[in-house]
PDB file of N, CA and C in Angstrom:
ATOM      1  N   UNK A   1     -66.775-126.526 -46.914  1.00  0.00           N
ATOM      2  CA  UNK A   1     -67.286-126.768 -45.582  1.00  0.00           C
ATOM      3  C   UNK A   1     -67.961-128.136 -45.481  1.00  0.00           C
ATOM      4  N   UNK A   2     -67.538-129.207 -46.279  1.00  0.00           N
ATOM      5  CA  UNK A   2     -68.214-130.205 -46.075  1.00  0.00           C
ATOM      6  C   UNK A   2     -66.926-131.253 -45.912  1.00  0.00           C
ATOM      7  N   UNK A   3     -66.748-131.440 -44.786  1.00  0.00           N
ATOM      8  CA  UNK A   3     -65.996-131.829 -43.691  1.00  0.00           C
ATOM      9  C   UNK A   3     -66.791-133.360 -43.825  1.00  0.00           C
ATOM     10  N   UNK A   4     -65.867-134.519 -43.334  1.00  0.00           N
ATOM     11  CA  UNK A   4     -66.235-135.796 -43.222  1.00  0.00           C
ATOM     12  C   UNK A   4     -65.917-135.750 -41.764  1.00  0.00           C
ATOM     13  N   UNK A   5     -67.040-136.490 -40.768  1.00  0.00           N
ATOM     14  CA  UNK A   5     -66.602-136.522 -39.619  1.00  0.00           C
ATOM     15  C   UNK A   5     -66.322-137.935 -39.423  1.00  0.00           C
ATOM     16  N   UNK A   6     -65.491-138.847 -38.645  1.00  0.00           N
ATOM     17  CA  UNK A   6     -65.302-140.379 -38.702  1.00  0.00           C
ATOM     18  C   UNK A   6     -66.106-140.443 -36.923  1.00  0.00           C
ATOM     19  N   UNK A   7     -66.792-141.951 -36.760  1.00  0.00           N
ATOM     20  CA  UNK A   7     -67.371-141.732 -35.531  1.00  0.00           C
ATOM     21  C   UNK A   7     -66.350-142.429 -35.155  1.00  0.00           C
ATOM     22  N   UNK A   8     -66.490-142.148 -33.587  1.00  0.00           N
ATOM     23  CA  UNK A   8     -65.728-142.515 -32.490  1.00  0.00           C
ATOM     24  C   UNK A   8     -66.819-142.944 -31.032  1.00  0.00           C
ATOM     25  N   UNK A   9     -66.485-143.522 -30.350  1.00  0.00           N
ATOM     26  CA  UNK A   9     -67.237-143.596 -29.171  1.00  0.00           C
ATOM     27  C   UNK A   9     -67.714-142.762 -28.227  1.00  0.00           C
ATOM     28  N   UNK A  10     -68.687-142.028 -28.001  1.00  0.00           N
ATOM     29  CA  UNK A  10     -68.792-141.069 -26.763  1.00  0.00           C
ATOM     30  C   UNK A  10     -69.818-140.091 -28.343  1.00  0.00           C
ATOM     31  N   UNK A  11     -69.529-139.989 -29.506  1.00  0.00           N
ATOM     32  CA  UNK A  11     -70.404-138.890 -30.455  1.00  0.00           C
ATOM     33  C   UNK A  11     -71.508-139.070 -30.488  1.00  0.00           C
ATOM     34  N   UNK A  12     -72.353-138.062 -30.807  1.00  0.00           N
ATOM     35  CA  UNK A  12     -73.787-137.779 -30.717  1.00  0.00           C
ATOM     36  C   UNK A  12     -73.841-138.201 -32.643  1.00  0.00           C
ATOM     37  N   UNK A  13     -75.265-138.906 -32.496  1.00  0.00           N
ATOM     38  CA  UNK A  13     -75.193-139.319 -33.943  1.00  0.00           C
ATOM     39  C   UNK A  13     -76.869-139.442 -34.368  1.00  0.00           C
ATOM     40  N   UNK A  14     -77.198-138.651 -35.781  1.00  0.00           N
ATOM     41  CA  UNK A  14     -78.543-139.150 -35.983  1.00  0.00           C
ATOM     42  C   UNK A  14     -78.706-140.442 -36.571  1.00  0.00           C
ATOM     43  N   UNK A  15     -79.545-141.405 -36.598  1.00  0.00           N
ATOM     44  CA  UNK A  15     -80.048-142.622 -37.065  1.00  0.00           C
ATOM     45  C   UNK A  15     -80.579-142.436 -38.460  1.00  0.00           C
ATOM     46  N   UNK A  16     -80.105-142.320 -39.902  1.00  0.00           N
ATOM     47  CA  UNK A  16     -80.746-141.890 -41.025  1.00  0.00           C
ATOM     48  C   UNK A  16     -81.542-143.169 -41.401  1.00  0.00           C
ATOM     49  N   UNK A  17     -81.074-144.405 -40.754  1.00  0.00           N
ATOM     50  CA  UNK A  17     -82.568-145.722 -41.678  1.00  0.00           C
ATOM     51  C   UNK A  17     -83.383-146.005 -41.266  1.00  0.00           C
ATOM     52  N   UNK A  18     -84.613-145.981 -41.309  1.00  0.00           N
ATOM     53  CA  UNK A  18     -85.686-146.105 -40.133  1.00  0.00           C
ATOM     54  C   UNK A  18     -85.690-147.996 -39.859  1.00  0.00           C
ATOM     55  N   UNK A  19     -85.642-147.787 -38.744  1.00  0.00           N
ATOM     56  CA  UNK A  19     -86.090-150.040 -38.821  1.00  0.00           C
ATOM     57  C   UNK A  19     -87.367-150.029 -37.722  1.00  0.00           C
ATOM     58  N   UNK A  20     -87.566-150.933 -37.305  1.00  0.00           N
ATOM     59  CA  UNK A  20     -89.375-151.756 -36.554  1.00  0.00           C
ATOM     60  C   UNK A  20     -89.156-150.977 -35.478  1.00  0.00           C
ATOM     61  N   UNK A  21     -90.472-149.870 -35.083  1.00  0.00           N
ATOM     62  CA  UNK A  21     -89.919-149.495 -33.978  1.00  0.00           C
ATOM     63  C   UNK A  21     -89.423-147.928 -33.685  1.00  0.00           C
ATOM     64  N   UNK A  22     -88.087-147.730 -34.412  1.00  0.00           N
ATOM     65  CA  UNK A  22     -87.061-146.700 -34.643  1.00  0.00           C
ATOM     66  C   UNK A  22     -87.476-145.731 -36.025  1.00  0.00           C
ATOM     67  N   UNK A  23     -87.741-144.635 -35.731  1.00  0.00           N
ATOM     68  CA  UNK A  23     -87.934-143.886 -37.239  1.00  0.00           C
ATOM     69  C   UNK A  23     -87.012-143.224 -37.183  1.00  0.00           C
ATOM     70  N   UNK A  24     -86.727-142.748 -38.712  1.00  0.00           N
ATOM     71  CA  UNK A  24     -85.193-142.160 -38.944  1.00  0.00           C
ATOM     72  C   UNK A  24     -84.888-140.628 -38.016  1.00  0.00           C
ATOM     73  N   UNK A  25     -83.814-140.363 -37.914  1.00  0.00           N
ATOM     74  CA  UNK A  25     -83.757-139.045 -37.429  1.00  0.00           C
ATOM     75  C   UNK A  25     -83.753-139.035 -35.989  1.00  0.00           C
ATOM     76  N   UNK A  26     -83.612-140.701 -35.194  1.00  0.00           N
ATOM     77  CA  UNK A  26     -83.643-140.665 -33.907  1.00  0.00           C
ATOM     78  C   UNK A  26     -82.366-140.000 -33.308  1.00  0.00           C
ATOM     79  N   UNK A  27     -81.901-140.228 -32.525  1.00  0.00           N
ATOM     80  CA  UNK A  27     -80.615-139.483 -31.813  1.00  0.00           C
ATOM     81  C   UNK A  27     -80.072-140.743 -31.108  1.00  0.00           C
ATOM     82  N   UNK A  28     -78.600-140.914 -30.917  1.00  0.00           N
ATOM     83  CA  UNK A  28     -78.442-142.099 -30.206  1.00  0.00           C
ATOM     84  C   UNK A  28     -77.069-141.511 -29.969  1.00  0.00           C
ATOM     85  N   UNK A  29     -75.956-142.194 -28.682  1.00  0.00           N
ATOM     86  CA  UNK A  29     -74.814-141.966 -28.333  1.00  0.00           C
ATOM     87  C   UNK A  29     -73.878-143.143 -28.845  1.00  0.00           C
ATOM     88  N   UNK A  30     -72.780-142.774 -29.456  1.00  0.00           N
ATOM     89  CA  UNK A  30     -72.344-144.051 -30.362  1.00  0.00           C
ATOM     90  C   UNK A  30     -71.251-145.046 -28.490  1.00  0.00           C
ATOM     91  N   UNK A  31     -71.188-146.439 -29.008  1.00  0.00           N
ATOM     92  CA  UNK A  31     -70.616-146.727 -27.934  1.00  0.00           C
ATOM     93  C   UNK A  31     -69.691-147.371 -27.917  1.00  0.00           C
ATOM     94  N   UNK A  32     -69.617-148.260 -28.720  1.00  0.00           N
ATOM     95  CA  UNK A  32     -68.280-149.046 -29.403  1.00  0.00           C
ATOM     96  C   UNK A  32     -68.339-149.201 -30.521  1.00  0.00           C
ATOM     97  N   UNK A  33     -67.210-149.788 -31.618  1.00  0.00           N
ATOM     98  CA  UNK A  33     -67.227-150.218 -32.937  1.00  0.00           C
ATOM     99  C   UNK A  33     -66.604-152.086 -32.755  1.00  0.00           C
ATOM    100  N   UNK A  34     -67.658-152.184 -33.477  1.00  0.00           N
ATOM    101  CA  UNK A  34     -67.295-154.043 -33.323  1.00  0.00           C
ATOM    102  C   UNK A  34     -66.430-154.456 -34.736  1.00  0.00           C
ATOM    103  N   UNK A  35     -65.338-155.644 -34.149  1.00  0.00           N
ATOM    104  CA  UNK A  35     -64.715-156.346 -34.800  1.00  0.00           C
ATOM    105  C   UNK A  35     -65.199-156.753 -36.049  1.00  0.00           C
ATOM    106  N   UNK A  36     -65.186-157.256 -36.917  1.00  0.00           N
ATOM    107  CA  UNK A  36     -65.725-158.145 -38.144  1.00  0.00           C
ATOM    108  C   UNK A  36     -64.971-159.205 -38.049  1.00  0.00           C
ATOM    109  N   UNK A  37     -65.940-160.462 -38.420  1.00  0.00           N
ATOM    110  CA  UNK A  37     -66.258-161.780 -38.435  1.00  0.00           C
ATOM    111  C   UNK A  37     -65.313-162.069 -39.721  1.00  0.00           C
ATOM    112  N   UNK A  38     -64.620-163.339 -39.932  1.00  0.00           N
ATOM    113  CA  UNK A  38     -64.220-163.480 -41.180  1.00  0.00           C
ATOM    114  C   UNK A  38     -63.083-162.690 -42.188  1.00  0.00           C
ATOM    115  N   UNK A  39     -62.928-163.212 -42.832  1.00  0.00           N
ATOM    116  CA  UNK A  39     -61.436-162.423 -43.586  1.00  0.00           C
ATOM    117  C   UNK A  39     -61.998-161.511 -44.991  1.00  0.00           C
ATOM    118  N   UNK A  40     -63.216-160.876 -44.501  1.00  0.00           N
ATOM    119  CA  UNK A  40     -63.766-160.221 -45.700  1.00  0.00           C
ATOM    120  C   UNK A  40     -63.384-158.690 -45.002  1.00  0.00           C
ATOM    121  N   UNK A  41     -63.631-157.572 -46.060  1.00  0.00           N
ATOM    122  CA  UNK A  41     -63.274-156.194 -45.351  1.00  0.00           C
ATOM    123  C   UNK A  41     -64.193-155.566 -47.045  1.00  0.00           C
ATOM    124  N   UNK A  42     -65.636-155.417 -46.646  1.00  0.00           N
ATOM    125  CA  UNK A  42     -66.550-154.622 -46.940  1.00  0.00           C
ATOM    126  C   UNK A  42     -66.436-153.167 -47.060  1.00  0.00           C
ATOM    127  N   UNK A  43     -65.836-152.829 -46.248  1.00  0.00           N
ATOM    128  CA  UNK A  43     -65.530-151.296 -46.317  1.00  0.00           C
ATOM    129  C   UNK A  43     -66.215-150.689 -45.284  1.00  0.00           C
ATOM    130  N   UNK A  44     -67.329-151.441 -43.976  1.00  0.00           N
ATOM    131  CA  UNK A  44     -68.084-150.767 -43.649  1.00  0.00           C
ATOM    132  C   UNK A  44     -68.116-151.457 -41.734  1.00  0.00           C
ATOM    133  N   UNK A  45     -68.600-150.306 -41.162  1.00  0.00           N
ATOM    134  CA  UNK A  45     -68.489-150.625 -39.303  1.00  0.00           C
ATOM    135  C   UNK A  45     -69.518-150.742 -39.032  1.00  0.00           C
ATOM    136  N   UNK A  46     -69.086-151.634 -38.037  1.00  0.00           N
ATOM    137  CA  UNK A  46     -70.544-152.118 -37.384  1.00  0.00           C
ATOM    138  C   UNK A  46     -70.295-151.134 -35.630  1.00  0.00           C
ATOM    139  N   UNK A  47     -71.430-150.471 -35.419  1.00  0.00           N
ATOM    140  CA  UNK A  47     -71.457-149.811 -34.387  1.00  0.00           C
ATOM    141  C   UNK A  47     -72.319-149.828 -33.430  1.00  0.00           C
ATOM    142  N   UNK A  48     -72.466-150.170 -31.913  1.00  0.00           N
ATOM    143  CA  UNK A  48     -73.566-150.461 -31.099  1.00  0.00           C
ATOM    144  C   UNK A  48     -73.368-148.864 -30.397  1.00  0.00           C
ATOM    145  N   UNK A  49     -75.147-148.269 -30.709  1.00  0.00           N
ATOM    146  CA  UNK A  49     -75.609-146.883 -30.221  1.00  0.00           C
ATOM    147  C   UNK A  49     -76.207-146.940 -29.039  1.00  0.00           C
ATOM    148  N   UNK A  50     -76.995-146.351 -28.315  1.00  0.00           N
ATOM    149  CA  UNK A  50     -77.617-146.282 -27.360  1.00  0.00           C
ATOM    150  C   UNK A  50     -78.542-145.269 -27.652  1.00  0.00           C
ATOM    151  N   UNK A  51     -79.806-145.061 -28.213  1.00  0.00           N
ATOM    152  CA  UNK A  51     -80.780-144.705 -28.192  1.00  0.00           C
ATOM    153  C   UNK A  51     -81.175-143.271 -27.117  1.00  0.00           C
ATOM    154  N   UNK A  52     -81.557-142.495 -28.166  1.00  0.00           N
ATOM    155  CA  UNK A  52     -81.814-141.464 -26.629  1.00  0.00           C
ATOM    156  C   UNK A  52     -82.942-140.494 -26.408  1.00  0.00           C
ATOM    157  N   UNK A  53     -83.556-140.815 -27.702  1.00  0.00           N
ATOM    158  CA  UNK A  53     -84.959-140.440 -27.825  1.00  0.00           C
ATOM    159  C   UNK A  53     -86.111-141.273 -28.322  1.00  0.00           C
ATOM    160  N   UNK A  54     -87.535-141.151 -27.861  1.00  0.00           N
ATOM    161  CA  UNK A  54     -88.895-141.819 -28.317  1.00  0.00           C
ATOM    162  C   UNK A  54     -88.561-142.721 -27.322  1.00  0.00           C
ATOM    163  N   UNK A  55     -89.637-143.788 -27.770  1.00  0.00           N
ATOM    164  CA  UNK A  55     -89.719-144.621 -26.391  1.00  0.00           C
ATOM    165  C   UNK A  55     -89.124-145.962 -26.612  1.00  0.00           C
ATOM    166  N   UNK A  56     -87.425-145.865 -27.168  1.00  0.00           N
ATOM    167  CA  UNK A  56     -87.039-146.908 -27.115  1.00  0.00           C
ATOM    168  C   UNK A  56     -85.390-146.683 -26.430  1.00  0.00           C
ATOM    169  N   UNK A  57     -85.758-145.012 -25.758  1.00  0.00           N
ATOM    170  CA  UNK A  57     -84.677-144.365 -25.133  1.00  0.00           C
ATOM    171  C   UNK A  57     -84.436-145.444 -24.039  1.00  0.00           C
ATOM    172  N   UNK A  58     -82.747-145.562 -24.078  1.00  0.00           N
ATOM    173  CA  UNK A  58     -81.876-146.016 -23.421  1.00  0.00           C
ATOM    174  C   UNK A  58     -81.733-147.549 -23.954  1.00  0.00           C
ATOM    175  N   UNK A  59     -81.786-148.154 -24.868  1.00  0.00           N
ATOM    176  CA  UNK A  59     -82.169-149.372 -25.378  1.00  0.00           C
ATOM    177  C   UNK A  59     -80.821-149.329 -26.754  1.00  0.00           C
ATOM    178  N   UNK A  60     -79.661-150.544 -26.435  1.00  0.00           N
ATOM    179  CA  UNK A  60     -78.886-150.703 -27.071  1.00  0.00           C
ATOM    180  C   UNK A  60     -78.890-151.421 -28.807  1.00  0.00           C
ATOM    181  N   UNK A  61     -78.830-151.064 -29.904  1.00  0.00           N
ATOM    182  CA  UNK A  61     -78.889-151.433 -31.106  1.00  0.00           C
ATOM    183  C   UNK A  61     -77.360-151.379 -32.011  1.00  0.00           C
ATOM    184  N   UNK A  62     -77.407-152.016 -33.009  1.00  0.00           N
ATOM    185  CA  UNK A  62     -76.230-151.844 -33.659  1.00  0.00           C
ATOM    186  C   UNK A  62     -76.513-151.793 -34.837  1.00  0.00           C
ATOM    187  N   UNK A  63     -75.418-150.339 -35.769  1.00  0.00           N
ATOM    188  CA  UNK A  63     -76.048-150.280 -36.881  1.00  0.00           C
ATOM    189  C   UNK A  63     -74.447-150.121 -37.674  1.00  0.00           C
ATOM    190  N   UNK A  64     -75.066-150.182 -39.211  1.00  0.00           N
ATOM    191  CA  UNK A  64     -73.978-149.712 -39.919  1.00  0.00           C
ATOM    192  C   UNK A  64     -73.748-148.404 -39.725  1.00  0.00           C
ATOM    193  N   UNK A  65     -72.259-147.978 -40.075  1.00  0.00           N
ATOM    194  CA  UNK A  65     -71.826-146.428 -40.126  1.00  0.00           C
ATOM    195  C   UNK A  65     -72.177-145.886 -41.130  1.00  0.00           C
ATOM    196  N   UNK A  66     -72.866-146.716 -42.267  1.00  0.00           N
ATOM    197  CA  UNK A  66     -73.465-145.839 -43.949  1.00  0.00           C
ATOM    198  C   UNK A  66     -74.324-145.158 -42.880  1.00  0.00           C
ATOM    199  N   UNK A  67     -75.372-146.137 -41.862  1.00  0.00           N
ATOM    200  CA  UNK A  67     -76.774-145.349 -41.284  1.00  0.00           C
ATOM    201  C   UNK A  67     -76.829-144.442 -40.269  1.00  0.00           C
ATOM    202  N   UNK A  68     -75.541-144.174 -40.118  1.00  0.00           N
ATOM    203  CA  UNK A  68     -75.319-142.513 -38.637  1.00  0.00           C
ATOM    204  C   UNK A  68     -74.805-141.582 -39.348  1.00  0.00           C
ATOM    205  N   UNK A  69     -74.980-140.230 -38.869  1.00  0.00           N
ATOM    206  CA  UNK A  69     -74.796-139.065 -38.908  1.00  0.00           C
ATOM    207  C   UNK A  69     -74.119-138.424 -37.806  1.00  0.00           C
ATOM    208  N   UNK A  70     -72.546-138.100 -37.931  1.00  0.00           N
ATOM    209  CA  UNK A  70     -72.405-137.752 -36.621  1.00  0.00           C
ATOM    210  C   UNK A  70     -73.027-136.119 -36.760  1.00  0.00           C
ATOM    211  N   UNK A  71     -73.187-135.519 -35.615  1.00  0.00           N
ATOM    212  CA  UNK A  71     -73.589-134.611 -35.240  1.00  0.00           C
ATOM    213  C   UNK A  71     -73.136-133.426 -34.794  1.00  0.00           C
TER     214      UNK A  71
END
């Protein structure tokens, strides 16, 4: 039962890294996945969330996909 979920746009996702501001475990709506810069391929997505709890609700950020949880 331990299923890998891949995010997509529109998923509900927890925030597992805390940064300035944001403590871990926030909730955010994922919204797009951005391109990468350069001819490198890291292994890893860059994703802009939208925030949806504490008081930095409704406020756009972008994180790695190591740091979401889909939900």
């Amino acid at each position: 039962m331990n299923e890998q979920r891949t995010l997509s746009p529109g998923n509900l996702v927890r925030i597992t890294r805390h940064a300035i501001g944001i403590p871990a475990g926030t909730l955010a709506l994922c919204l797009q996945r951005h391109k990468k810069r350069g001819d490198y391929d890291d292994g890893l997505e860059i994703w802009s969330v939208q925030l949806m709890n504490g008081q930095c609700r409704g406020h756009k950020r972008r994180y790695l996909d190591i740091d979401l949880e889909v939900l």
